[in-house]
Protein backbone atom coordinates (compact mmCIF):
# COMPACT_ATOMS: atom_id res chain seq x y z
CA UNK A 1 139.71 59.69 45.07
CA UNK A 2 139.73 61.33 48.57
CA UNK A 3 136.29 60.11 49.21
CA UNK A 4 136.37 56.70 48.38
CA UNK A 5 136.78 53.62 51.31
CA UNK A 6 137.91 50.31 50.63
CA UNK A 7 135.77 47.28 52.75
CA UNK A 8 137.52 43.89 52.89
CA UNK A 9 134.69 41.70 54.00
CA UNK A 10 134.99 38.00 55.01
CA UNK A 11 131.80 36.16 54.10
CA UNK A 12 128.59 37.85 53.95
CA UNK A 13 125.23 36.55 54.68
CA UNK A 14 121.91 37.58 56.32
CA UNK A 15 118.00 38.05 54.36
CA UNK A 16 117.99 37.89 50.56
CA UNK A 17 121.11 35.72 50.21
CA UNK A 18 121.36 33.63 47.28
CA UNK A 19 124.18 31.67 47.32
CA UNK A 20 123.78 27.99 48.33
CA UNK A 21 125.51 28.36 51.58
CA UNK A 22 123.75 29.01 54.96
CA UNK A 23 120.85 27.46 52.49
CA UNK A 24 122.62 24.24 52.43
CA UNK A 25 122.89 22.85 55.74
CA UNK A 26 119.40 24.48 56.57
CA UNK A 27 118.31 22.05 53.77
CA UNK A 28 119.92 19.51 55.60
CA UNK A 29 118.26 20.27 58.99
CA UNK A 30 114.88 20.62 57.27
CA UNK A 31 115.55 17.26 55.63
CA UNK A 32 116.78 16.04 59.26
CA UNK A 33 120.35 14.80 57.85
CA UNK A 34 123.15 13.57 59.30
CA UNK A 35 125.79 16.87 58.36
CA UNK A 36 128.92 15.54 56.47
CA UNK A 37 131.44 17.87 57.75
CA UNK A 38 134.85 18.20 56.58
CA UNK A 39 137.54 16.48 58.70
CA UNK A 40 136.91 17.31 62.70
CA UNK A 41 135.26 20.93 61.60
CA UNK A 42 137.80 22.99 63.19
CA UNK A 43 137.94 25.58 60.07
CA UNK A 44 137.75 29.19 61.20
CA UNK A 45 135.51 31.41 59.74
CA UNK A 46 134.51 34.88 59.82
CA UNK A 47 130.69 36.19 59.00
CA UNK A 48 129.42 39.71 58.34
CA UNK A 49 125.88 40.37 57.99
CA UNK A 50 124.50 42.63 55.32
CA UNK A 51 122.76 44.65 57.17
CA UNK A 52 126.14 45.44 59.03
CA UNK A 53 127.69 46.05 56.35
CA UNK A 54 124.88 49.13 55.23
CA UNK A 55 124.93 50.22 58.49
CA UNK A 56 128.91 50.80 58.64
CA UNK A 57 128.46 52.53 55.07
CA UNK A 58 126.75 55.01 56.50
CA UNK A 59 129.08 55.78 59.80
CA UNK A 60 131.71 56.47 57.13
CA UNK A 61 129.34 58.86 54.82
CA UNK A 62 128.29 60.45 58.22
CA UNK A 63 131.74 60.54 60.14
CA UNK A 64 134.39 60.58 57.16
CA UNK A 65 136.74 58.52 58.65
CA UNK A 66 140.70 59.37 58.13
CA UNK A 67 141.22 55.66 58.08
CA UNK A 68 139.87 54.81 54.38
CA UNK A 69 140.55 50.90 54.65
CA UNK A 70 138.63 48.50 56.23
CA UNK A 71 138.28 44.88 56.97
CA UNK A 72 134.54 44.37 58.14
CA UNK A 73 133.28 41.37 59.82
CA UNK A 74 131.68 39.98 63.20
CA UNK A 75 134.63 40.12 65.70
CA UNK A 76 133.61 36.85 66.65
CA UNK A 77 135.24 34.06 64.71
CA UNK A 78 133.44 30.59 64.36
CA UNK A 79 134.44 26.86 63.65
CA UNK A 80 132.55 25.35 60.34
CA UNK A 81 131.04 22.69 63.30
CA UNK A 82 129.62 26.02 65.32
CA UNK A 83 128.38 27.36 62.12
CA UNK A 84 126.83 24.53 60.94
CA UNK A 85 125.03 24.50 64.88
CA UNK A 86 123.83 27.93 64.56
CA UNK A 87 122.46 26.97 61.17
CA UNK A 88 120.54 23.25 62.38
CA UNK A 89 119.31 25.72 65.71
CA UNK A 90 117.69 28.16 63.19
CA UNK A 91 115.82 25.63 62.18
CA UNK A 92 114.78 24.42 65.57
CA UNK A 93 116.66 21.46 65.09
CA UNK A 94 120.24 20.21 66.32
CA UNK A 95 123.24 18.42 63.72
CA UNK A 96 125.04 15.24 64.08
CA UNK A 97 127.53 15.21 62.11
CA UNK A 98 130.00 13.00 59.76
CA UNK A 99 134.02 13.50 59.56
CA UNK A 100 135.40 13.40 56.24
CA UNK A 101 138.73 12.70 55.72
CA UNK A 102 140.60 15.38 54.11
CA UNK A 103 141.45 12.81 51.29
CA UNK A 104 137.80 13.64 49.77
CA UNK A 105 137.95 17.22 47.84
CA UNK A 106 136.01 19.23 50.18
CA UNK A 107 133.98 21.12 47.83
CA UNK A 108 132.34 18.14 46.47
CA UNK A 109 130.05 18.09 49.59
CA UNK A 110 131.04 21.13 51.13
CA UNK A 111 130.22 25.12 50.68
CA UNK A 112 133.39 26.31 51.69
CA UNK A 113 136.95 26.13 50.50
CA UNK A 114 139.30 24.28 52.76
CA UNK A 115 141.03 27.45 54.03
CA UNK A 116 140.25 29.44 56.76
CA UNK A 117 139.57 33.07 56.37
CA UNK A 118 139.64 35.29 59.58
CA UNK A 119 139.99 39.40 59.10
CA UNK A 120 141.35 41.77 62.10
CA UNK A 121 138.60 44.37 62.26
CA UNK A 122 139.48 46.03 65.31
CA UNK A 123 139.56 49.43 62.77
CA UNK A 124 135.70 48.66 62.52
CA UNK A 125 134.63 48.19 65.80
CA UNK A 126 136.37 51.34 66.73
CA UNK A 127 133.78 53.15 64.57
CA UNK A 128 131.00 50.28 64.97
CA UNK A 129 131.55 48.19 67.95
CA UNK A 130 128.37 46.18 67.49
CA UNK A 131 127.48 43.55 64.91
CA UNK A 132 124.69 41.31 64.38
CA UNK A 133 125.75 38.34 66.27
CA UNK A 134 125.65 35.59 64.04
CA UNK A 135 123.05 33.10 65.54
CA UNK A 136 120.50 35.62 65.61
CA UNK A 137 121.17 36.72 62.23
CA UNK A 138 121.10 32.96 61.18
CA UNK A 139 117.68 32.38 62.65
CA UNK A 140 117.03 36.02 60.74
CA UNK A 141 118.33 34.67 57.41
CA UNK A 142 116.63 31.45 57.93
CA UNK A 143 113.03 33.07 58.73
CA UNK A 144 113.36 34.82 55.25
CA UNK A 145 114.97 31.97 53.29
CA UNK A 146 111.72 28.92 54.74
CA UNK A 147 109.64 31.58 52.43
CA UNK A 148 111.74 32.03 49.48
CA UNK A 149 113.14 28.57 48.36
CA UNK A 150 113.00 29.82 45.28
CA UNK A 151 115.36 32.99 45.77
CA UNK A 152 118.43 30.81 46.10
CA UNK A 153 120.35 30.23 42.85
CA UNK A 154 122.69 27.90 41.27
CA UNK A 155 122.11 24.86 44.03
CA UNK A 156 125.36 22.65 44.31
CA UNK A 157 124.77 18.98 44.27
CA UNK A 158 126.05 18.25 47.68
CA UNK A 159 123.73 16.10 49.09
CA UNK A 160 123.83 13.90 45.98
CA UNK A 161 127.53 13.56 46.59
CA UNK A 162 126.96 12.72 50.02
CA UNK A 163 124.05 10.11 49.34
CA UNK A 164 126.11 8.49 46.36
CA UNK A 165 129.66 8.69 47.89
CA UNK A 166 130.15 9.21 51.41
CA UNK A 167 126.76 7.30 52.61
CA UNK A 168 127.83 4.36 53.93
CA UNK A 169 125.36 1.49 52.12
């Protein structure tokens, strides 16, 4: 197909998500808990917001591209600690946090996998050199989300991990 583009996204996120992720540690800020973050929460990450994302669709219908593969993201790459931040400062409210040890399966009280996933998308920002940076699209998300608890599907039990095995009694 000579028309068609491939986008390799990292994670996506921004109004109407819902996945439990930037939903969980908002929970936890709203809830004012200590976060439980895994190991010294120096996992990279790499965050594209939706609204990005439609906005680069249309640079490629408008511009047709030669180029017709991308990896799409924020150029800006973030720790799961500076993440979890810019998620507590949405909420007008600032994390402590826990280290887990790596010995405790991560997704048990966790949202991500323990890898890191980090994109080169220097082919993007040729076309689209500006992105939603992700604190403001955090506070964006978060405005949205305080309004539509209900939006957000298939809630993982982290906290109840947290309270009934990495709470210290």
């Amino acid at each position: 197909m000579p028309n068609a583009y491939i986008l390799r996204p990292p994670y996506f996120y921004g109004v109407y998500e819902n996945l439990y992720r930037e939903a969980f540690p908002f929970d936890c800020a709203m809830q004012d808990r200590l976060f439980y973050i895994p190991k010294n929460g120096d996992m990279k990450l790499q965050f594209f917001n939706v609204s990005d994302l439609c906005r680069f669709v249309e640079i490629l219908i408008d511009k047709h591209p030669e180029n017709h593969i991308f990896n799409v993201g924020n150029k800006d790459i973030v720790t799961v600690k500076e993440w979890v931040e810019f998620c507590y400062n949405a909420v007008e409210k600032n994390a402590e946090f826990v280290s887990v040890s790596k010995d405790i399966p991560q997704r048990d009280y966790f949202c991500f996998y323990d890898y890191e996933y980090v994109l080169d998308v220097s082919k993007q920002n040729e076309l689209m050199p500006d992105t939603v940076p992700l604190e403001q699209g955090l506070k964006e998300e978060f405005e949205w989300y305080k309004n539509n608890l209900d939006s957000v599907y298939n809630r993982k039990p982290y906290m109840e991990y947290i309270d009934n095995n990495l709470v210290k009694k």
